[in-house]
PDB file of N, CA and C in Angstrom:
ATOM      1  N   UNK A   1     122.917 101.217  96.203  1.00  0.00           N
ATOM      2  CA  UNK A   1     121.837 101.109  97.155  1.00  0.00           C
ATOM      3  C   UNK A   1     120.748 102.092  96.760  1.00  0.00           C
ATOM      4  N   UNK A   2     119.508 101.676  97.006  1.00  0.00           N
ATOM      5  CA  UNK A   2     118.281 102.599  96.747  1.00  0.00           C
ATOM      6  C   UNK A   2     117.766 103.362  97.608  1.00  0.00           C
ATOM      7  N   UNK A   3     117.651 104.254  97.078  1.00  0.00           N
ATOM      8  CA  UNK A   3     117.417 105.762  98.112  1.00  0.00           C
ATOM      9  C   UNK A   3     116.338 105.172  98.850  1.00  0.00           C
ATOM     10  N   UNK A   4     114.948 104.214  98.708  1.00  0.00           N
ATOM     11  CA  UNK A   4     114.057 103.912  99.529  1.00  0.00           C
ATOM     12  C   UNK A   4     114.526 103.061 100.412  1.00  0.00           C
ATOM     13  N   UNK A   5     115.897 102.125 100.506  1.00  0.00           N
ATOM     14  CA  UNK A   5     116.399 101.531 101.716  1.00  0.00           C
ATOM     15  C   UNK A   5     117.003 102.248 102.413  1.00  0.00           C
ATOM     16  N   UNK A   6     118.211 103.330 101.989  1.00  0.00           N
ATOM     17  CA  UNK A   6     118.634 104.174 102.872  1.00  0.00           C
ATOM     18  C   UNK A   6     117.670 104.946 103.652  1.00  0.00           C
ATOM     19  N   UNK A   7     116.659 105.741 102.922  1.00  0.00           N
ATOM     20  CA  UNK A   7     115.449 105.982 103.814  1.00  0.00           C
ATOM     21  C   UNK A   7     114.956 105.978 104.245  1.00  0.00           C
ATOM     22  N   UNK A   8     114.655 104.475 104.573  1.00  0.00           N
ATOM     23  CA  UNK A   8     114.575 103.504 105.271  1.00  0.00           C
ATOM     24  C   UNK A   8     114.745 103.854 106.738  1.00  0.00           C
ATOM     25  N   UNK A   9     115.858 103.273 106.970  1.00  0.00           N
ATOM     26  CA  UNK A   9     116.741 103.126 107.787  1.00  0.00           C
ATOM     27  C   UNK A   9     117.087 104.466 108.390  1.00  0.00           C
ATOM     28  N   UNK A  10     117.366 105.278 107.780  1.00  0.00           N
ATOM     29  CA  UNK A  10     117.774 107.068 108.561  1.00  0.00           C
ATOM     30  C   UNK A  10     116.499 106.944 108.985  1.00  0.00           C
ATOM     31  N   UNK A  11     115.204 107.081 108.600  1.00  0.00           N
ATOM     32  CA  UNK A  11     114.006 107.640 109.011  1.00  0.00           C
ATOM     33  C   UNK A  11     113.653 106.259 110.671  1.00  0.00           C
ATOM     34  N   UNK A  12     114.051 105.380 110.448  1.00  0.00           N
ATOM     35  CA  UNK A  12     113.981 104.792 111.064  1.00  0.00           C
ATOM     36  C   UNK A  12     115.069 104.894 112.947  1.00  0.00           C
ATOM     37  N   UNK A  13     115.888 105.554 112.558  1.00  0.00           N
ATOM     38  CA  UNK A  13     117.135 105.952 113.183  1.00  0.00           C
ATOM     39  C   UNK A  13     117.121 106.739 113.790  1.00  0.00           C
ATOM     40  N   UNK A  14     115.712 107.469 113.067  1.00  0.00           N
ATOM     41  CA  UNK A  14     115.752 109.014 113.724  1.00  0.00           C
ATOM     42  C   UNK A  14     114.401 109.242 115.187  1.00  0.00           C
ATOM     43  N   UNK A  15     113.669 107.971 114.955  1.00  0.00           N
ATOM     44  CA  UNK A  15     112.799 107.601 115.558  1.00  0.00           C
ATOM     45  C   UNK A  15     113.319 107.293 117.543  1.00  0.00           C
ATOM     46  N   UNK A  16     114.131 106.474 116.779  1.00  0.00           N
ATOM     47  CA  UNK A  16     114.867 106.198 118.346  1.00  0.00           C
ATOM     48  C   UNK A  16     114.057 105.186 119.654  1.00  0.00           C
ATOM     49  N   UNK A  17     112.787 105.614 119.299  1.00  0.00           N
ATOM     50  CA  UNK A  17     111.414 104.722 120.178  1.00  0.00           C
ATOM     51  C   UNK A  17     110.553 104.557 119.429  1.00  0.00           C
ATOM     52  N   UNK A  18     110.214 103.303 119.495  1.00  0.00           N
ATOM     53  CA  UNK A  18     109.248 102.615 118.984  1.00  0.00           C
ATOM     54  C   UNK A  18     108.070 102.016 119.675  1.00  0.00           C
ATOM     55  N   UNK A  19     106.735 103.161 120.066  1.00  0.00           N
ATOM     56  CA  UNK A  19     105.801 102.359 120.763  1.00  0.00           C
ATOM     57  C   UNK A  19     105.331 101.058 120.799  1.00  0.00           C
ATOM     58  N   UNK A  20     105.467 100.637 119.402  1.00  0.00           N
ATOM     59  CA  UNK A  20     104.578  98.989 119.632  1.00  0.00           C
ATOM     60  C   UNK A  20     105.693  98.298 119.715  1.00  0.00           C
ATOM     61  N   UNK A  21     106.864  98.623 120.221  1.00  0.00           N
ATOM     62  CA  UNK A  21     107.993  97.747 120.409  1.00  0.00           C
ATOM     63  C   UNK A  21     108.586  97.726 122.037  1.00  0.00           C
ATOM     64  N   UNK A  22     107.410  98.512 123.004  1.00  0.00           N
ATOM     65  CA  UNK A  22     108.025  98.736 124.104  1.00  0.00           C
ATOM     66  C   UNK A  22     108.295  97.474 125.045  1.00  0.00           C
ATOM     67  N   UNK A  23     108.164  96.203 124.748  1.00  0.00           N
ATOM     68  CA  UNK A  23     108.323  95.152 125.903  1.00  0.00           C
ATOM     69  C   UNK A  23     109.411  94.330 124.617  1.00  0.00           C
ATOM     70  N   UNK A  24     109.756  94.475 123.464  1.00  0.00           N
ATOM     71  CA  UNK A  24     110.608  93.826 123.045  1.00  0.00           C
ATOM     72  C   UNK A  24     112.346  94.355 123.366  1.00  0.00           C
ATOM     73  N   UNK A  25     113.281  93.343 122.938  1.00  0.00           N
ATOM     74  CA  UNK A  25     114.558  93.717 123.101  1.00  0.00           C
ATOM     75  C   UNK A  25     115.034  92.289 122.002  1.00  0.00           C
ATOM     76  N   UNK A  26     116.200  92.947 121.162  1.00  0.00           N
ATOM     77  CA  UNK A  26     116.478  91.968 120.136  1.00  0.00           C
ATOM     78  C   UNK A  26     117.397  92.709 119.428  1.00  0.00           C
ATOM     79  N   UNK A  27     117.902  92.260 118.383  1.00  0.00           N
ATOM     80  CA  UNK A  27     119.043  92.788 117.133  1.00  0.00           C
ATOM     81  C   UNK A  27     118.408  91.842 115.815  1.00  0.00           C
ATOM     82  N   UNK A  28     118.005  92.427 114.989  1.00  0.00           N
ATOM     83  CA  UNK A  28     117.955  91.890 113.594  1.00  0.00           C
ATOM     84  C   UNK A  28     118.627  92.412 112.639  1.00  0.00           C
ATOM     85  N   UNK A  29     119.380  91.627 112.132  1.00  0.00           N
ATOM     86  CA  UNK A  29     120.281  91.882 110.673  1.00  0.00           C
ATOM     87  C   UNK A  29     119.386  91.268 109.356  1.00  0.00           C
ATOM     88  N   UNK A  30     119.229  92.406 108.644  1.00  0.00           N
ATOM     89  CA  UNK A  30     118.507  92.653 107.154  1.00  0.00           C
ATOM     90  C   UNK A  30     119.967  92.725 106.325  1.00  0.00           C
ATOM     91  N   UNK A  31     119.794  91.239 105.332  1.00  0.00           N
ATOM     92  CA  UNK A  31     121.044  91.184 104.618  1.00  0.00           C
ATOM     93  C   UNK A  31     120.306  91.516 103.071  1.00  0.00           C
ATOM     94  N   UNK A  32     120.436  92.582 102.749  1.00  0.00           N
ATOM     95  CA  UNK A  32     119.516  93.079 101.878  1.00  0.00           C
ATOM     96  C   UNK A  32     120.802  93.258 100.192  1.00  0.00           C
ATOM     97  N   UNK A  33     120.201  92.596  99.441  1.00  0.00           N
ATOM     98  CA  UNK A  33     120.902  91.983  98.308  1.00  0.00           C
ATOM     99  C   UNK A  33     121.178  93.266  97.195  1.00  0.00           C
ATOM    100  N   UNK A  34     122.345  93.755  97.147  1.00  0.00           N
ATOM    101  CA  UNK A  34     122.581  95.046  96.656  1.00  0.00           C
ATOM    102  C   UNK A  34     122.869  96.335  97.470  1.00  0.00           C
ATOM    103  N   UNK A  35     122.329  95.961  98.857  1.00  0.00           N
ATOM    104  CA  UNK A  35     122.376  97.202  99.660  1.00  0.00           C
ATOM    105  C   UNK A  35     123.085  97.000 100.700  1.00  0.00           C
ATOM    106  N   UNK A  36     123.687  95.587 100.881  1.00  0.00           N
ATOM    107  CA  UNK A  36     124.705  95.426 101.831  1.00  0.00           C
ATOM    108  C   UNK A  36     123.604  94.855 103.557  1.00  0.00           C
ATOM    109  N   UNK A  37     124.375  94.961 104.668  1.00  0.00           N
ATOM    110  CA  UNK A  37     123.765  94.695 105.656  1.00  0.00           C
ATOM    111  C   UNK A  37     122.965  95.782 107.106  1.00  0.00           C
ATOM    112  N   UNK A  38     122.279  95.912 107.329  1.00  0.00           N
ATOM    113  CA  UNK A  38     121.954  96.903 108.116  1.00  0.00           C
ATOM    114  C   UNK A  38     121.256  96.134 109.613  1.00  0.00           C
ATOM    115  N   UNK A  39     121.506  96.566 110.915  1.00  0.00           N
ATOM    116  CA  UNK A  39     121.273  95.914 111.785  1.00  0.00           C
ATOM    117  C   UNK A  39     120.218  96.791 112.550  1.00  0.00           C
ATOM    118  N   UNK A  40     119.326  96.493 113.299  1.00  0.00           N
ATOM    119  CA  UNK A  40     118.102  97.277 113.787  1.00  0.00           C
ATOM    120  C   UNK A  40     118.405  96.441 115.774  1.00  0.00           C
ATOM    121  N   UNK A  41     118.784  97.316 116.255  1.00  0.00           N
ATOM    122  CA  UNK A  41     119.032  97.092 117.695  1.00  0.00           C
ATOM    123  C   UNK A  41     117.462  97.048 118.271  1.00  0.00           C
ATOM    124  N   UNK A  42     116.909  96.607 119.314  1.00  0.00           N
ATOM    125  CA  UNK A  42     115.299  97.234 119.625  1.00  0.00           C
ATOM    126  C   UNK A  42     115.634  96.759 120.947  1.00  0.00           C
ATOM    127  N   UNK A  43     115.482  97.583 122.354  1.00  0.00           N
ATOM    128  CA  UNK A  43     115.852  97.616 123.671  1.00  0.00           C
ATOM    129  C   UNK A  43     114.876  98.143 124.301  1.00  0.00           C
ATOM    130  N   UNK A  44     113.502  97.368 124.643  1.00  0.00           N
ATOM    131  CA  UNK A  44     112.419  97.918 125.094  1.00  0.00           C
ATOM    132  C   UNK A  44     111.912  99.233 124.622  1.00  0.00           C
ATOM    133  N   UNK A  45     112.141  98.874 123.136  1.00  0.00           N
ATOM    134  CA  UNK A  45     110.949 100.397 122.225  1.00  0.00           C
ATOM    135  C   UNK A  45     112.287 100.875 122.118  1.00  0.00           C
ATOM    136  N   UNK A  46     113.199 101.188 122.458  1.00  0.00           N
ATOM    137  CA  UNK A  46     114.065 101.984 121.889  1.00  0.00           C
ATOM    138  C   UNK A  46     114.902 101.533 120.829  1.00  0.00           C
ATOM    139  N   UNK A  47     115.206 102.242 119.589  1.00  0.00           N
ATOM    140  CA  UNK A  47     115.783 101.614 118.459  1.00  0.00           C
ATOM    141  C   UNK A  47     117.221 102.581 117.879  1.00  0.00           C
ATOM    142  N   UNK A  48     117.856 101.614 117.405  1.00  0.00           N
ATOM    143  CA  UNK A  48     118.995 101.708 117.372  1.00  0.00           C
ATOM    144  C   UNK A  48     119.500 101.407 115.664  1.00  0.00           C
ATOM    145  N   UNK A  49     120.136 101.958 114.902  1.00  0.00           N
ATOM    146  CA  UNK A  49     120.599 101.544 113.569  1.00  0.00           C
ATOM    147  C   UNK A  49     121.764 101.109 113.151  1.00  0.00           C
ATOM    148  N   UNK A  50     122.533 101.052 112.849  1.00  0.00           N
ATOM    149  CA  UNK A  50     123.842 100.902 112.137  1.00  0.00           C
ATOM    150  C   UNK A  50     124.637  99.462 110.828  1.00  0.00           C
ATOM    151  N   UNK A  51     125.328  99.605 110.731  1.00  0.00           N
ATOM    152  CA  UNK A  51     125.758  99.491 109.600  1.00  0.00           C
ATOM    153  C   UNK A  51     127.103  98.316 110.272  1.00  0.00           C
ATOM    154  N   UNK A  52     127.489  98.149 111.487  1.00  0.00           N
ATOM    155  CA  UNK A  52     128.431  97.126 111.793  1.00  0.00           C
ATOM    156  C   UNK A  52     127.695  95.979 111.873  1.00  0.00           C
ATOM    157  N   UNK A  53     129.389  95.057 112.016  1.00  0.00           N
ATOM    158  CA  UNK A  53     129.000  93.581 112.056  1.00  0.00           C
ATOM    159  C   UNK A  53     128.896  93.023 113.410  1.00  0.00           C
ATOM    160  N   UNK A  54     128.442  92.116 113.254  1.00  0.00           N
ATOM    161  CA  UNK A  54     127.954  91.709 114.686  1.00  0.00           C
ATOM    162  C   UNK A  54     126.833  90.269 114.816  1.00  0.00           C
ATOM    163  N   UNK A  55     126.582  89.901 116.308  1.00  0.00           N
ATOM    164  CA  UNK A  55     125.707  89.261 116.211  1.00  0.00           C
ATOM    165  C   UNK A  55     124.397  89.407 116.274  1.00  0.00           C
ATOM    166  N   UNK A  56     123.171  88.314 115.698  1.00  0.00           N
ATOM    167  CA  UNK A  56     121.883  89.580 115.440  1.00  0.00           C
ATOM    168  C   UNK A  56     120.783  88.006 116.030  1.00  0.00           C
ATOM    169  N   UNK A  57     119.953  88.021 116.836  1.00  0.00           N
ATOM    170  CA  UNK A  57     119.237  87.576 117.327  1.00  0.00           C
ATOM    171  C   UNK A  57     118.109  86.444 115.998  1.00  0.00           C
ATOM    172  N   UNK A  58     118.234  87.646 114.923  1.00  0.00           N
ATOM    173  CA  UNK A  58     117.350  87.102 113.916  1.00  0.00           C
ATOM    174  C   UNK A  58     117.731  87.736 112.549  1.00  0.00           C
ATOM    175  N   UNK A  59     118.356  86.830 111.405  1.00  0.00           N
ATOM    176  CA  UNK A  59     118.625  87.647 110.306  1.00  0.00           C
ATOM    177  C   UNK A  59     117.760  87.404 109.064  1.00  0.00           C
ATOM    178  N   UNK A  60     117.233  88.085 108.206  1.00  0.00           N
ATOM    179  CA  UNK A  60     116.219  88.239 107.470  1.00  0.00           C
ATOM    180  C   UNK A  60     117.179  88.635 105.973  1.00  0.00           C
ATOM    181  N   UNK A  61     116.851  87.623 104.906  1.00  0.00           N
ATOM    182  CA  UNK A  61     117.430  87.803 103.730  1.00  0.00           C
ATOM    183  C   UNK A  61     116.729  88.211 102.770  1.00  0.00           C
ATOM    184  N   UNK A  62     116.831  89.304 101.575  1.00  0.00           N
ATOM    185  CA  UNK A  62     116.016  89.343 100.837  1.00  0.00           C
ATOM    186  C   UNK A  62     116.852  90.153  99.783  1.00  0.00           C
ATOM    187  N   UNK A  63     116.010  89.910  98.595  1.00  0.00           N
ATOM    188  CA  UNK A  63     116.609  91.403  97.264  1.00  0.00           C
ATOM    189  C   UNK A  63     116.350  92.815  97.936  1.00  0.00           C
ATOM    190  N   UNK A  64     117.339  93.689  97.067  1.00  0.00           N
ATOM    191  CA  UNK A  64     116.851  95.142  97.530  1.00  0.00           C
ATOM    192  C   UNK A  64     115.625  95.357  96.794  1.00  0.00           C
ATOM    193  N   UNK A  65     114.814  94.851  95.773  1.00  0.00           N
ATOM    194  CA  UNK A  65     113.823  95.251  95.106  1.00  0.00           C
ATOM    195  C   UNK A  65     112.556  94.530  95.851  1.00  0.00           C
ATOM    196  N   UNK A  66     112.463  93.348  96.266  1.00  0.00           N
ATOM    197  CA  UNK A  66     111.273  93.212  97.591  1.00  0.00           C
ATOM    198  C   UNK A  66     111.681  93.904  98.929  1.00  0.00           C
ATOM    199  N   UNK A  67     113.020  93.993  99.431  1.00  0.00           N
ATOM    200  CA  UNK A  67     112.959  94.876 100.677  1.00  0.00           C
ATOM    201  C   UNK A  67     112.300  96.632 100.077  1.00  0.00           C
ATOM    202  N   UNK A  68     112.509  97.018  99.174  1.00  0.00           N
ATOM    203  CA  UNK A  68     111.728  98.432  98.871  1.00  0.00           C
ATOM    204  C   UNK A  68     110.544  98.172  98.603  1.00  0.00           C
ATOM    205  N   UNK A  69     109.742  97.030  98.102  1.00  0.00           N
ATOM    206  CA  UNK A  69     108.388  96.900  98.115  1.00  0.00           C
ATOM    207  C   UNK A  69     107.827  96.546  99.193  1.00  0.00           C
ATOM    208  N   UNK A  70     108.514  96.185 100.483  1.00  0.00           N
ATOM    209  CA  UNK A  70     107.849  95.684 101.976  1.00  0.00           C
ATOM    210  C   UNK A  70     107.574  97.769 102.549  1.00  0.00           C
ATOM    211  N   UNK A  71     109.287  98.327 102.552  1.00  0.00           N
ATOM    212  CA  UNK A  71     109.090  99.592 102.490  1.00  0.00           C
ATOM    213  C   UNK A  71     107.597 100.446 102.336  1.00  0.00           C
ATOM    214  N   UNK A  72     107.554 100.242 100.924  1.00  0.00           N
ATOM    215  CA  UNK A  72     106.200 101.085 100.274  1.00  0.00           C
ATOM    216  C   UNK A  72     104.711 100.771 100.667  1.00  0.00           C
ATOM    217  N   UNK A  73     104.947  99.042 101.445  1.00  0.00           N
ATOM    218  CA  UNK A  73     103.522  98.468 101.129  1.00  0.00           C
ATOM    219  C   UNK A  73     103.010  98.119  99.805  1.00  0.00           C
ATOM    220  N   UNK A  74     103.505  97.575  98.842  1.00  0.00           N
ATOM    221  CA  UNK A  74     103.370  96.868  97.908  1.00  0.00           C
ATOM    222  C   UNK A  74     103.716  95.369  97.897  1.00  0.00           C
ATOM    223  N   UNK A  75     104.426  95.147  99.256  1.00  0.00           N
ATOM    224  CA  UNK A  75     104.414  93.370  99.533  1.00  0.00           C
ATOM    225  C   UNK A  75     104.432  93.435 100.966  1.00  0.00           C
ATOM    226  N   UNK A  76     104.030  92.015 101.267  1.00  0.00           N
ATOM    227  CA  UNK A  76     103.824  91.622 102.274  1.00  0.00           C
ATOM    228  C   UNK A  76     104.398  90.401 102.884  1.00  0.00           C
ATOM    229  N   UNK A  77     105.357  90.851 104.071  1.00  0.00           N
ATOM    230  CA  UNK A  77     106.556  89.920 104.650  1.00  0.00           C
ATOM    231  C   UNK A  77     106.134  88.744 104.612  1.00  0.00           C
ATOM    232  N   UNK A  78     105.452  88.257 105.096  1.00  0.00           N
ATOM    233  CA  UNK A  78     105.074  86.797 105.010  1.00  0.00           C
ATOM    234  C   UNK A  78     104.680  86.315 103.773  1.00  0.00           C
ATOM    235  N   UNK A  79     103.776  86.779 102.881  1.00  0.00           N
ATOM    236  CA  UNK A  79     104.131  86.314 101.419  1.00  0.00           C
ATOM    237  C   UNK A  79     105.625  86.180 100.884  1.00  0.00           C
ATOM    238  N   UNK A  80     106.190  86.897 101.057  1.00  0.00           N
ATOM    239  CA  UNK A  80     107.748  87.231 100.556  1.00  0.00           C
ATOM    240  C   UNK A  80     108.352  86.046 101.113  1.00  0.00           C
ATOM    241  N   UNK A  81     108.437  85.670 102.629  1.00  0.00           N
ATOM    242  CA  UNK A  81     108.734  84.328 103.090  1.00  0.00           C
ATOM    243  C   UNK A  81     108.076  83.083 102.312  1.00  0.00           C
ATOM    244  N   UNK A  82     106.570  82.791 102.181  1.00  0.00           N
ATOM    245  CA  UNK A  82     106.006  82.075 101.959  1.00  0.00           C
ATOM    246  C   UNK A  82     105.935  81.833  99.974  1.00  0.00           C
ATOM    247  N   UNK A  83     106.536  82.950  99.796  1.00  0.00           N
ATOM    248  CA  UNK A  83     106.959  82.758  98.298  1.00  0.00           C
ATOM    249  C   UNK A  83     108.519  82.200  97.911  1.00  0.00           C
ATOM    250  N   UNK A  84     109.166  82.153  99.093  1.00  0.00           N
ATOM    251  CA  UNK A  84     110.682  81.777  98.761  1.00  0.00           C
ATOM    252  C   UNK A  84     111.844  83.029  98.741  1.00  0.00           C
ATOM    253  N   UNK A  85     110.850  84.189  98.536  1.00  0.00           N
ATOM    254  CA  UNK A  85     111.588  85.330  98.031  1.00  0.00           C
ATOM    255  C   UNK A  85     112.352  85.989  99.606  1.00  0.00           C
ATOM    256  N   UNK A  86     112.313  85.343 100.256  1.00  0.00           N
ATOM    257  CA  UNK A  86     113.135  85.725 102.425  1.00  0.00           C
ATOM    258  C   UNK A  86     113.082  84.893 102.731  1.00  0.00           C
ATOM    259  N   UNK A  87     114.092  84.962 103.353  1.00  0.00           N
ATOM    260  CA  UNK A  87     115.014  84.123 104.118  1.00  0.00           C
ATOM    261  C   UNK A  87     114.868  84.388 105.645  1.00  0.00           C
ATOM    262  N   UNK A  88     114.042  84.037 106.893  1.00  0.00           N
ATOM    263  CA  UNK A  88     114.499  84.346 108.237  1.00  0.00           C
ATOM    264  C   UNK A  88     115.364  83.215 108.554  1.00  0.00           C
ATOM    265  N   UNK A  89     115.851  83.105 109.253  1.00  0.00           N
ATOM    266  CA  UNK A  89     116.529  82.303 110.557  1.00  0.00           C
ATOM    267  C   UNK A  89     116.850  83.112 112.157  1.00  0.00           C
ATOM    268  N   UNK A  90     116.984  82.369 112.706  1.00  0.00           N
ATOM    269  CA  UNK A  90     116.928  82.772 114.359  1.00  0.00           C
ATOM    270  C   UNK A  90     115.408  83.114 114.646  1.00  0.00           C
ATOM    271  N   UNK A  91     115.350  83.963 115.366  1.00  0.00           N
ATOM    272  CA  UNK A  91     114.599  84.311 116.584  1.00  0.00           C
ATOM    273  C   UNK A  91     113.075  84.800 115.612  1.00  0.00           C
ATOM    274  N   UNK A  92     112.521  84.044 114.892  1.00  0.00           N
ATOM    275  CA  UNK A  92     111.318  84.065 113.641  1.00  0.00           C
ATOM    276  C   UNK A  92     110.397  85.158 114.010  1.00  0.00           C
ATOM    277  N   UNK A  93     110.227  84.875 115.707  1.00  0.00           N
ATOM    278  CA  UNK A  93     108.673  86.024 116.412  1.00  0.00           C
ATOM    279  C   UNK A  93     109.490  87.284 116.434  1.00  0.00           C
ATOM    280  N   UNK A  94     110.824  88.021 116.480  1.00  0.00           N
ATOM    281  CA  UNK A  94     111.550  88.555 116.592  1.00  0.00           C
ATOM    282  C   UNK A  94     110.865  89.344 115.226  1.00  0.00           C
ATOM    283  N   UNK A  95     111.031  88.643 114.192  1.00  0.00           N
ATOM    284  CA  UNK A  95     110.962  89.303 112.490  1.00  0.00           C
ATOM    285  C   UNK A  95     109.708  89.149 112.177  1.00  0.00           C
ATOM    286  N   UNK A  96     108.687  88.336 112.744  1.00  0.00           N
ATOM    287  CA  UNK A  96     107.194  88.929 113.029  1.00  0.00           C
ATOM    288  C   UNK A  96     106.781  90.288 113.799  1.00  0.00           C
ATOM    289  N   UNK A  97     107.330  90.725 114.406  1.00  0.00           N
ATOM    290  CA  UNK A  97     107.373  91.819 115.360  1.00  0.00           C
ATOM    291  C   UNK A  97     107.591  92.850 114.838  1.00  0.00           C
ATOM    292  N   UNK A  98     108.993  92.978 114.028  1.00  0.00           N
ATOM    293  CA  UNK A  98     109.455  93.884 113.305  1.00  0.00           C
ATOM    294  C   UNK A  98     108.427  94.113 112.173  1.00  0.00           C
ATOM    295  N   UNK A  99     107.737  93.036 111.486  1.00  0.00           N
ATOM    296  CA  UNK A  99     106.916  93.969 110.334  1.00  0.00           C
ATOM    297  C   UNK A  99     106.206  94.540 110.530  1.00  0.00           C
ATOM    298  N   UNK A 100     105.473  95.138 111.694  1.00  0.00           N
ATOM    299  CA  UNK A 100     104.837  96.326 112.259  1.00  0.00           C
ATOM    300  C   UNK A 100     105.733  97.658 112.220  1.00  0.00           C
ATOM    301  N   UNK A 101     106.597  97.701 111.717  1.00  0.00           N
ATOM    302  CA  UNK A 101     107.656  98.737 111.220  1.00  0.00           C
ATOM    303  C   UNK A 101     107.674  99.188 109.472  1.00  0.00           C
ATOM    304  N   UNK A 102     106.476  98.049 108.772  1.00  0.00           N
ATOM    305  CA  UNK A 102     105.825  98.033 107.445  1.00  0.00           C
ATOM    306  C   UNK A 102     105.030  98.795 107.440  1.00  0.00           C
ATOM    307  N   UNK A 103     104.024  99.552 106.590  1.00  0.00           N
ATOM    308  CA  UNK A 103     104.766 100.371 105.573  1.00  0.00           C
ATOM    309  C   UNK A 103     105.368 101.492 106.231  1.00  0.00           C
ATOM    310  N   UNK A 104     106.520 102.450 105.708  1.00  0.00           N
ATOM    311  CA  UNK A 104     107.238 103.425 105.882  1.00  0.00           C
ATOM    312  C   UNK A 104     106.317 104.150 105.531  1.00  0.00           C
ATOM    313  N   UNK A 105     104.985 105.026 105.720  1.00  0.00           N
ATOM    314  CA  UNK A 105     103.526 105.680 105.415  1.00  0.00           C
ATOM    315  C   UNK A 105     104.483 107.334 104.626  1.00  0.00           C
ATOM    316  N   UNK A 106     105.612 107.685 105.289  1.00  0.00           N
ATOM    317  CA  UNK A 106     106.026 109.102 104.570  1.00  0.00           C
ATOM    318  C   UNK A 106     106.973 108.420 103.343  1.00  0.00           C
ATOM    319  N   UNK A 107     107.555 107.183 102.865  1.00  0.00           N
ATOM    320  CA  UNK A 107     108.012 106.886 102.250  1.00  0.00           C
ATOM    321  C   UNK A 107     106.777 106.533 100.735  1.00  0.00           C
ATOM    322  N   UNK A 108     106.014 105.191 101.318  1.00  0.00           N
ATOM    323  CA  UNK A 108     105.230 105.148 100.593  1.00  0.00           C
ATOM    324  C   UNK A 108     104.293 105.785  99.566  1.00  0.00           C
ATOM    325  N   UNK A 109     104.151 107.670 100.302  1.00  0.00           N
ATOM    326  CA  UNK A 109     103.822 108.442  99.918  1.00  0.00           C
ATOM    327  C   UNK A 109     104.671 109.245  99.091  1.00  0.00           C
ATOM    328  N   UNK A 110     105.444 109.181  99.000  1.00  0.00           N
ATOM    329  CA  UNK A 110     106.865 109.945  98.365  1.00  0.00           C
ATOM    330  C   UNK A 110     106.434 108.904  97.253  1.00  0.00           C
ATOM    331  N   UNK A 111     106.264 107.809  97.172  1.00  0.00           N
ATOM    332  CA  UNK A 111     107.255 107.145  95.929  1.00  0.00           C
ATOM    333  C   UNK A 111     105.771 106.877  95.190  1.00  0.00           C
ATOM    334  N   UNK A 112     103.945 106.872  95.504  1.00  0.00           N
ATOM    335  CA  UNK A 112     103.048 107.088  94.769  1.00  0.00           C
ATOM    336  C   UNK A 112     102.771 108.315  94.211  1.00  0.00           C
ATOM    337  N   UNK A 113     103.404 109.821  94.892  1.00  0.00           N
ATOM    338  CA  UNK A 113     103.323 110.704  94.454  1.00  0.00           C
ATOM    339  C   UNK A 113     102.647 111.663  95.271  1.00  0.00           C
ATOM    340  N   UNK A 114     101.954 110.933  96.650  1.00  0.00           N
ATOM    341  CA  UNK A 114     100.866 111.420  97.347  1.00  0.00           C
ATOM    342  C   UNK A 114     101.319 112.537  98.182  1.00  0.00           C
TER     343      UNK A 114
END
């Protein structure tokens, strides 16, 4: 797994609330190809991480090498869909929602050098 998905995800974990997520509630599973599965709980702005199995409202498929370029801001979710390269199923406005969680801005900066 790549240190920019795990980074991901802790930095994400550590957040706990998510303002532009305060009227949503959902579970999305990111089945991320090399890095295994990671689930993102969201309970009116509050967010949740982990690593069990379970059921997920909306699951989103992709390589670990476009999920670290959505990360950085070097791609863009809906191209990535609209290129073939992701996979949603279920709850679609669910994983529209979530890419406002694009770019990781202290990640992105780590990995240009900034």
């Amino acid at each position: 797994m790549t240190d920019t998905t795990q980074a991901y995800y802790e930095q994400l974990a550590e957040h706990r609330y998510e303002p532009l997520h305060h009227s949503i509630s959902g579970t999305i599973r990111w089945d991320i190809e090399g890095a295994g599965s990671w689930f993102v709980i969201i309970r009116n702005g509050t967010v949740a991480v982990n690593r069990d199995t379970g059921a997920a409202d909306c699951v989103c498929e992709c390589s670990e090498q476009d999920f670290d370029r959505l990360v950085v801001g070097k791609q863009n979710p809906t191209t990535l869909l609209l290129q073939g390269k992701m996979k949603v199923t279920g709850n679609v406005g669910l994983a529209q929602i979530f890419q406002r969680l694009f770019p990781n801005e202290n990640l992105a900066g780590a990995q240009t050098g900034a």
